[in-house]
N, C-alpha and C. Protein backbone atom coordinates (compact mmCIF):
# COMPACT_ATOMS: atom_id res chain seq x y z
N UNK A 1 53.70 113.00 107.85
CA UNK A 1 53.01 112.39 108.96
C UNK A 1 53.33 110.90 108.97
N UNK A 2 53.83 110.01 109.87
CA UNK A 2 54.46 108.88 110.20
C UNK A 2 53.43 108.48 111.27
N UNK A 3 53.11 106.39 111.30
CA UNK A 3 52.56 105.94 112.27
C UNK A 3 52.66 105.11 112.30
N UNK A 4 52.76 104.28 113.40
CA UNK A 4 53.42 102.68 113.64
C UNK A 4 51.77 101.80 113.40
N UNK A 5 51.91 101.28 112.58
CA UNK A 5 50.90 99.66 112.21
C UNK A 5 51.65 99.08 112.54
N UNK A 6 51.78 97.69 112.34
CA UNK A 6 51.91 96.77 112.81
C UNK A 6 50.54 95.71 112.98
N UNK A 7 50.77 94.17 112.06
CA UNK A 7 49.79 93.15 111.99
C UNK A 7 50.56 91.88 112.42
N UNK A 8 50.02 90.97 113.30
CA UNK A 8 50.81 89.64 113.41
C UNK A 8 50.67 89.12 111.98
N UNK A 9 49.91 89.13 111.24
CA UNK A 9 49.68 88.51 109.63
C UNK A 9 50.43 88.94 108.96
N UNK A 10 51.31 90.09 108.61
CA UNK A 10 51.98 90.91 108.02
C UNK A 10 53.58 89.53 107.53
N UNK A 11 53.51 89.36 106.40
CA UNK A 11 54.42 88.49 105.51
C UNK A 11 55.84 89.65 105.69
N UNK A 12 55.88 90.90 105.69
CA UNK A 12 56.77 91.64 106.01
C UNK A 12 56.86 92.57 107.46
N UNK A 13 57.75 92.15 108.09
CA UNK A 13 57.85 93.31 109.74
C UNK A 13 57.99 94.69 109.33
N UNK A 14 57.17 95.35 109.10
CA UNK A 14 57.06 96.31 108.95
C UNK A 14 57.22 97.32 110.38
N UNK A 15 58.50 98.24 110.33
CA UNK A 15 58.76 98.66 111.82
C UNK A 15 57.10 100.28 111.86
N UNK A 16 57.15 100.63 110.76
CA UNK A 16 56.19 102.26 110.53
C UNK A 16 56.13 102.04 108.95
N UNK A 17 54.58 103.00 108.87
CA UNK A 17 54.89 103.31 107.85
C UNK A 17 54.64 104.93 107.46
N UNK A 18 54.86 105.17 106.21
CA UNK A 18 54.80 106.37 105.91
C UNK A 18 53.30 106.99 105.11
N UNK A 19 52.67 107.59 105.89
CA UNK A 19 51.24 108.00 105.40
C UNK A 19 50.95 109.51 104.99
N UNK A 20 50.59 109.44 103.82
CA UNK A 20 50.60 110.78 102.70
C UNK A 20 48.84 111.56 103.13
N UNK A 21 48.85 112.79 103.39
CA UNK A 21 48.29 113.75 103.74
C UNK A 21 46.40 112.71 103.53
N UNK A 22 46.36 112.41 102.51
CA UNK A 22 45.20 111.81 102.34
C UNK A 22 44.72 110.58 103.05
N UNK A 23 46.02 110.01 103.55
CA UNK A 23 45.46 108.66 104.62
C UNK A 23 46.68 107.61 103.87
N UNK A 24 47.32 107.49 102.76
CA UNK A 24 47.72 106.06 101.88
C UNK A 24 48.89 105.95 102.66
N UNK A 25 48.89 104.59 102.14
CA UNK A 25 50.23 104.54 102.53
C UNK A 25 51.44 104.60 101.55
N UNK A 26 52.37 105.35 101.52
CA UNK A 26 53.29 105.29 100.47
C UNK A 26 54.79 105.11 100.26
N UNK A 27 55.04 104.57 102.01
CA UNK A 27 56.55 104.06 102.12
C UNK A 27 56.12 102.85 103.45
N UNK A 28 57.52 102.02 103.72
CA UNK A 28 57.24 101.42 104.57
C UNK A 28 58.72 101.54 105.33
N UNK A 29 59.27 101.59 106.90
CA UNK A 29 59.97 101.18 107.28
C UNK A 29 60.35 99.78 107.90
N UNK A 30 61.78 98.83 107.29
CA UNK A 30 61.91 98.09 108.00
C UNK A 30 63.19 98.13 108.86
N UNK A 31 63.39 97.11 109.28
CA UNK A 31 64.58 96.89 109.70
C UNK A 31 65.72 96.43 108.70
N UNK A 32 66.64 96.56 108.71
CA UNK A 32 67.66 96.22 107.81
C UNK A 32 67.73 94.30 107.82
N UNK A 33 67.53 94.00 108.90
CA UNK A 33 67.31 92.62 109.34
C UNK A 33 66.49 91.83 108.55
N UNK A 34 65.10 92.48 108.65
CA UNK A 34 64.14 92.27 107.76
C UNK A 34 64.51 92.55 105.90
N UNK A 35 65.31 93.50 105.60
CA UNK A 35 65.58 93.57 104.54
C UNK A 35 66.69 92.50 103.76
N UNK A 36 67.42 92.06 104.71
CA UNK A 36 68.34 90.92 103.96
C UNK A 36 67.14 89.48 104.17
N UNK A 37 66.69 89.52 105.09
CA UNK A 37 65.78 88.06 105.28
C UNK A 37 64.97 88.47 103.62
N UNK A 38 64.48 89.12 103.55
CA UNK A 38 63.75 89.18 102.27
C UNK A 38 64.35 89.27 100.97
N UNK A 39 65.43 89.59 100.75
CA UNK A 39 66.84 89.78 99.69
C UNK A 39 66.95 88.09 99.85
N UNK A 40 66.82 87.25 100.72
CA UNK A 40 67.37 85.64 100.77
C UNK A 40 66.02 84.97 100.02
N UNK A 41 65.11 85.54 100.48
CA UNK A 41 63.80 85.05 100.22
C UNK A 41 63.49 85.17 98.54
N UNK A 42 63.92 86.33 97.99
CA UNK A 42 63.60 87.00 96.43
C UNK A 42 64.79 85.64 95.65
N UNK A 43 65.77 86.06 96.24
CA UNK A 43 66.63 84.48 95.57
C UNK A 43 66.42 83.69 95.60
N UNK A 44 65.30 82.85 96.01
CA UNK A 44 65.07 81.92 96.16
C UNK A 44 63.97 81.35 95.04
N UNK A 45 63.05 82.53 94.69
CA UNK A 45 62.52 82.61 93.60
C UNK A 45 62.56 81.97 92.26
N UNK A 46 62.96 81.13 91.39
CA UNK A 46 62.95 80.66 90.30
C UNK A 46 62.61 82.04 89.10
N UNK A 47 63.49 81.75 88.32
CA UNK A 47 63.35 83.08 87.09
C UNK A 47 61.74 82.38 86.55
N UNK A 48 61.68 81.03 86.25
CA UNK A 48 60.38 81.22 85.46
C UNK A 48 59.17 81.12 86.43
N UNK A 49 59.10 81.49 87.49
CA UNK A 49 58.17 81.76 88.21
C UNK A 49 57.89 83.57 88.64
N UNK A 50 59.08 84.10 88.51
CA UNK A 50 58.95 85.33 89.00
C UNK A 50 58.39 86.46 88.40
N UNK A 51 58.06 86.00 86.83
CA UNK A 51 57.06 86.54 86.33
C UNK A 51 55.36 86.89 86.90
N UNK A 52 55.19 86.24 87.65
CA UNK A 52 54.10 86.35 88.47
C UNK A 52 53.96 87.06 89.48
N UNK A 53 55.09 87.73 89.91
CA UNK A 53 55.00 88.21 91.25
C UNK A 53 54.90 90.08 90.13
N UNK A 54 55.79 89.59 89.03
CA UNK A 54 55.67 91.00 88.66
C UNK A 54 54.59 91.64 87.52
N UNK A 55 53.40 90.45 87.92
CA UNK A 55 52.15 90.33 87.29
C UNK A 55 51.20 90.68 87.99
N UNK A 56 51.05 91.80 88.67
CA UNK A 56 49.95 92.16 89.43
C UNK A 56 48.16 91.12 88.80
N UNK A 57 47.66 91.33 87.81
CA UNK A 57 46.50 90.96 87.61
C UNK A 57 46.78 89.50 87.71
N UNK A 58 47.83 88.70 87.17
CA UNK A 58 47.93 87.19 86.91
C UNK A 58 47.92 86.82 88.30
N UNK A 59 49.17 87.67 89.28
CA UNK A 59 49.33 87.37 90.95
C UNK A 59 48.02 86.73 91.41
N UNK A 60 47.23 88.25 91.06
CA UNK A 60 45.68 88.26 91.92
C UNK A 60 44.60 87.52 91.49
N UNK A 61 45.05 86.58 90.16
CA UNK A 61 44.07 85.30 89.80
C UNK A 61 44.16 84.50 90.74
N UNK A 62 45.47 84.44 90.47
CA UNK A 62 46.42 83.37 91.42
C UNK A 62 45.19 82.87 93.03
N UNK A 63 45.73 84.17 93.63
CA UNK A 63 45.39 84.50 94.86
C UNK A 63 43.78 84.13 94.71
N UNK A 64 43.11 84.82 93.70
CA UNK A 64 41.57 84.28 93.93
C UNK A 64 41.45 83.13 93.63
N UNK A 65 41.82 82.57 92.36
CA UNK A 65 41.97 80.73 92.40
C UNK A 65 41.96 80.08 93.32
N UNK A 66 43.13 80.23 94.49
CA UNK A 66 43.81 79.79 95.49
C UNK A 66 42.42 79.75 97.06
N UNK A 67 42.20 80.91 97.00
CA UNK A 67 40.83 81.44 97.78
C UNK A 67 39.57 80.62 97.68
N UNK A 68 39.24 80.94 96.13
CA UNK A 68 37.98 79.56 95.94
C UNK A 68 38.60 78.17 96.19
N UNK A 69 39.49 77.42 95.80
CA UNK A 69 39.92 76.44 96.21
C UNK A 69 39.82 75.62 97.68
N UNK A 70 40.45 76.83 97.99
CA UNK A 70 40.19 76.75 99.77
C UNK A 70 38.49 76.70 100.44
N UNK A 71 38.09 77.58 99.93
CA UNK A 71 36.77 77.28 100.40
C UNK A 71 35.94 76.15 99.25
N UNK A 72 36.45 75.36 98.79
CA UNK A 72 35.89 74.42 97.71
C UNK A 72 35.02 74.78 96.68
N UNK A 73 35.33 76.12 96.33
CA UNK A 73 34.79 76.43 94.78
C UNK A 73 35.02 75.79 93.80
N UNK A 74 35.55 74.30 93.68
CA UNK A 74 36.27 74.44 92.30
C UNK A 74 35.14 73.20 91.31
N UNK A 75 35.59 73.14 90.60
CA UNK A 75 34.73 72.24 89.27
C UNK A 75 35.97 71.43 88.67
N UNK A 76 35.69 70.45 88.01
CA UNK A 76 36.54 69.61 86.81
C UNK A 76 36.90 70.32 86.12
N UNK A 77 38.01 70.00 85.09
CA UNK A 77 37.79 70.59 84.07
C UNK A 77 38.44 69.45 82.84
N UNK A 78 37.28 68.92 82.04
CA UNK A 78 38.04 67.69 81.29
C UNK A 78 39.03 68.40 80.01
N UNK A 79 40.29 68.14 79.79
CA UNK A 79 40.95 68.88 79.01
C UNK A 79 40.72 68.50 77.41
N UNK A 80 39.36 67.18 76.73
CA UNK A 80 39.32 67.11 75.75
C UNK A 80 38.16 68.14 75.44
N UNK A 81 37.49 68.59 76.67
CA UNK A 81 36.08 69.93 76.34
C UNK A 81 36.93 70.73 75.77
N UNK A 82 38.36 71.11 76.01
CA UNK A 82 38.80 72.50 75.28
C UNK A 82 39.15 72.62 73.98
């Protein structure tokens, strides 16, 4: 079973995706277009950064760090307390 999503927010153009009997999603189609733009994008990456992307839990600190930040969660932190 196949169905076109599509989000203006979407970081990838996703043309369809592929949805497994239960609802998930478990493939995505793009365009080949879209696939070299993103092949330019992965190179661009730094080796000692790209550990993070293939850090799911560290990513998603990241991302919540980044989140409170934005909405001004944050505190000091004096580095002789540690």
């Amino acid at each position: 079973m196949t169905t076109a999503v599509k989000q203006e927010t979407d970081l990838i153009k996703v043309r369809q995706y592929i949805i497994d009997n239960e609802g998930h999603k478990v493939a995505a189609i793009i365009d080949i277009d879209e696939l070299n733009r993103l092949g330019k994008v992965l190179k661009n990456i730094p080796a000692s950064e790209a550990w993070l992307y293939q850090n799911s839990e560290a990513f998603e600190g990241v991302q919540r760090g980044l989140k409170e930040a934005s909405e001004g969660k944050i505190s000091k932190l004096h580095l002789d307390d540690l």
